[in-house]
N, C-alpha and C. Protein backbone atom coordinates (compact mmCIF):
# COMPACT_ATOMS: atom_id res chain seq x y z
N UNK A 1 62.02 -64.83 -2.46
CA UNK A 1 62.66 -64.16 -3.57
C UNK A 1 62.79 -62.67 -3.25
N UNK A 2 64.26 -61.93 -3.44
CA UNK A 2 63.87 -60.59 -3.46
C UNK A 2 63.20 -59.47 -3.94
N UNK A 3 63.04 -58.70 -3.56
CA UNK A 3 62.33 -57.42 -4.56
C UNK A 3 62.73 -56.95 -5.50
N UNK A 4 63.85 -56.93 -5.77
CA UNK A 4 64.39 -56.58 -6.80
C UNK A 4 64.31 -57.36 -8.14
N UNK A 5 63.79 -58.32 -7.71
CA UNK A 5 63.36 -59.76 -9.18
C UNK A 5 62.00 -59.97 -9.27
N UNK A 6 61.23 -58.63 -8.74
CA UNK A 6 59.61 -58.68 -8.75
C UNK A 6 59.43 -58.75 -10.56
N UNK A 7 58.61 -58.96 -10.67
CA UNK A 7 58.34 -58.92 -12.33
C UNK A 7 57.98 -57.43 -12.94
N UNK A 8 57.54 -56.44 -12.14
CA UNK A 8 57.42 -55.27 -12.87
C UNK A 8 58.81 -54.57 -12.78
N UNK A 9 59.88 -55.11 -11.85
CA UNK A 9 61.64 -54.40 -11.73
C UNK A 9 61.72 -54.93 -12.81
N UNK A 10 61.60 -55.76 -13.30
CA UNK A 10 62.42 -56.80 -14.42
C UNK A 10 61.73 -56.65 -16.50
N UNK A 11 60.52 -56.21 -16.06
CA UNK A 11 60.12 -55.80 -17.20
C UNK A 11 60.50 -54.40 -17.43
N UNK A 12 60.51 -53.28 -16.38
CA UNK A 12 60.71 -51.69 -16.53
C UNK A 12 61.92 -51.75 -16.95
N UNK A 13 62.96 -52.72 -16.31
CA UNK A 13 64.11 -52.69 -16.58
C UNK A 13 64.41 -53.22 -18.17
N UNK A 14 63.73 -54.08 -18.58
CA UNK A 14 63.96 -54.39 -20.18
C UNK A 14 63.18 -53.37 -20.89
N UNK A 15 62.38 -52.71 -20.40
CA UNK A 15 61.90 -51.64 -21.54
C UNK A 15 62.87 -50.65 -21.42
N UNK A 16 63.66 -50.16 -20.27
CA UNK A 16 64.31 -49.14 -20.36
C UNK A 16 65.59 -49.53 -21.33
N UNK A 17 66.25 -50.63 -20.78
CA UNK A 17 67.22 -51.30 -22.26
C UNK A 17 66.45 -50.94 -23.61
N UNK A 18 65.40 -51.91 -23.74
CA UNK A 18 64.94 -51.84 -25.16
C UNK A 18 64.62 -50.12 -25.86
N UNK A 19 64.26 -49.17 -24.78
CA UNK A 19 64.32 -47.81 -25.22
C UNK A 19 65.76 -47.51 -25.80
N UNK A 20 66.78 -47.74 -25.05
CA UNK A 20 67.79 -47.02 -24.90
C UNK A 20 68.72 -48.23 -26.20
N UNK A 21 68.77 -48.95 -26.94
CA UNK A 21 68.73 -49.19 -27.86
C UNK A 21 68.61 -48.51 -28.98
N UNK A 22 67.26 -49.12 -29.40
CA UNK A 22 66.54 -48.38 -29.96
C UNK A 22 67.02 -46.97 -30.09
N UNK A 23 67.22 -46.15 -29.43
CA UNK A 23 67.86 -44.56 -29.40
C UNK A 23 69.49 -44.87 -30.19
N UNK A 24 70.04 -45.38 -29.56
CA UNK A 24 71.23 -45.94 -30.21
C UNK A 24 71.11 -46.37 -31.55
N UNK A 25 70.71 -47.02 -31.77
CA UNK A 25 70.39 -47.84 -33.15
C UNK A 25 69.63 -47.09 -34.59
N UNK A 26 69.23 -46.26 -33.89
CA UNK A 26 68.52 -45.11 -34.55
C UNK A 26 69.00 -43.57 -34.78
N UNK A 27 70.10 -44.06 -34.20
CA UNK A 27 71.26 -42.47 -34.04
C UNK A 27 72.19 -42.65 -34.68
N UNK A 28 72.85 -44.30 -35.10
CA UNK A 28 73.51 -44.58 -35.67
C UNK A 28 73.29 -44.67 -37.20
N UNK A 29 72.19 -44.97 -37.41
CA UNK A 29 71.65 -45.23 -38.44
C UNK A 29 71.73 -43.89 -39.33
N UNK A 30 71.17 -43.00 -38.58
CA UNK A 30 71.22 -41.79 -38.94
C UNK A 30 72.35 -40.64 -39.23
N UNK A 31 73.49 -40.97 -38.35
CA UNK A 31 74.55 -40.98 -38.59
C UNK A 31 75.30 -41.20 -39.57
N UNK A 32 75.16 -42.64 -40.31
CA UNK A 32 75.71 -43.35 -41.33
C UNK A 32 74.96 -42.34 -42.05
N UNK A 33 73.63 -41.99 -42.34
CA UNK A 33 73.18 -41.82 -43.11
C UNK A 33 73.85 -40.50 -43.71
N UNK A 34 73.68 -39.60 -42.87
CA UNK A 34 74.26 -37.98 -42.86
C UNK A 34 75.66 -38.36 -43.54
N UNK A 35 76.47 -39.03 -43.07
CA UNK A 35 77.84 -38.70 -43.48
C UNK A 35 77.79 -39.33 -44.76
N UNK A 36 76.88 -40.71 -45.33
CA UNK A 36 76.88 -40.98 -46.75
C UNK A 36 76.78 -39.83 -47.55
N UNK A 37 75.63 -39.47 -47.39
CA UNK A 37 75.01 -37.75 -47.69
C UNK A 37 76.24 -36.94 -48.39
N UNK A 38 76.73 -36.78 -47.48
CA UNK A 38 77.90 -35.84 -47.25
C UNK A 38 79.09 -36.34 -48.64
N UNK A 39 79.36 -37.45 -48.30
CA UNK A 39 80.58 -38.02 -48.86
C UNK A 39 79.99 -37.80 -50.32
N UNK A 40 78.53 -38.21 -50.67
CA UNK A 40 78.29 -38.19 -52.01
C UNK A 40 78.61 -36.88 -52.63
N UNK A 41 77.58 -36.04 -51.67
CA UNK A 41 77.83 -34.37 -52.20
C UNK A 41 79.34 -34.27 -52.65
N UNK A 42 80.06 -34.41 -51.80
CA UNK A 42 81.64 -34.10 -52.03
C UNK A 42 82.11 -34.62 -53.20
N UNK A 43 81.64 -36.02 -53.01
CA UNK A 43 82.21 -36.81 -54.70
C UNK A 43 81.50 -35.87 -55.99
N UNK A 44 80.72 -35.49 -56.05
CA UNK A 44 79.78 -34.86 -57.23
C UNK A 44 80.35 -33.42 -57.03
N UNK A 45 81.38 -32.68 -56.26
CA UNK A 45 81.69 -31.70 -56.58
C UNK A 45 83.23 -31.91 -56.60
N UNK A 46 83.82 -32.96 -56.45
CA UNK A 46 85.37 -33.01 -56.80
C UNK A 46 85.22 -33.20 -58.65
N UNK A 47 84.31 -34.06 -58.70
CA UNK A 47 83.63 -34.31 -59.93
C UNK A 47 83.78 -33.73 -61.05
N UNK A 48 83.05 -33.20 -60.37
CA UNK A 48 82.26 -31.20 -61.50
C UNK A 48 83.40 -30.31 -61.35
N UNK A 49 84.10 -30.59 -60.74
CA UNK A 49 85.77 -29.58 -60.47
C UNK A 49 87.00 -30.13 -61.38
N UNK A 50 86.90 -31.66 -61.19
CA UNK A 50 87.38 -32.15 -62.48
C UNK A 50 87.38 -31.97 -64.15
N UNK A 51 85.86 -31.90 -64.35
CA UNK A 51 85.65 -31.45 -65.42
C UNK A 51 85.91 -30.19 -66.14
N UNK A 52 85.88 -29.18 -65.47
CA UNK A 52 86.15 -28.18 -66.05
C UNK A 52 87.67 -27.92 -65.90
N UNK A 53 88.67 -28.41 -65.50
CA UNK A 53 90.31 -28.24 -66.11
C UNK A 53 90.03 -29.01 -67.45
């Protein structure tokens, strides 16, 4: 069998996936989150801009 299919290539290599995920998945998340954020603020001041005409 080659070296390259030793079992510690093959586990480093799924932790480095499973890191790099994880980073992804967690950036996105956060992402969504910020721009919800955002969109609400905006709605609550088109809002309050409404009201007073």
């Amino acid at each position: 069998m080659p070296e390259i299919f030793s079992g510690s290539y093959v586990l480093s290599l799924l932790v480095l996936v499973a890191f790099g995920l994880l980073v992804t998945i967690t950036g996105g998340v956060a992402y969504l989150t910020i721009a919800d954020w955002r969109d609400r603020r905006r709605l609550e001041r088109e809002r309050k801009e409404g009201k007073r005409r």
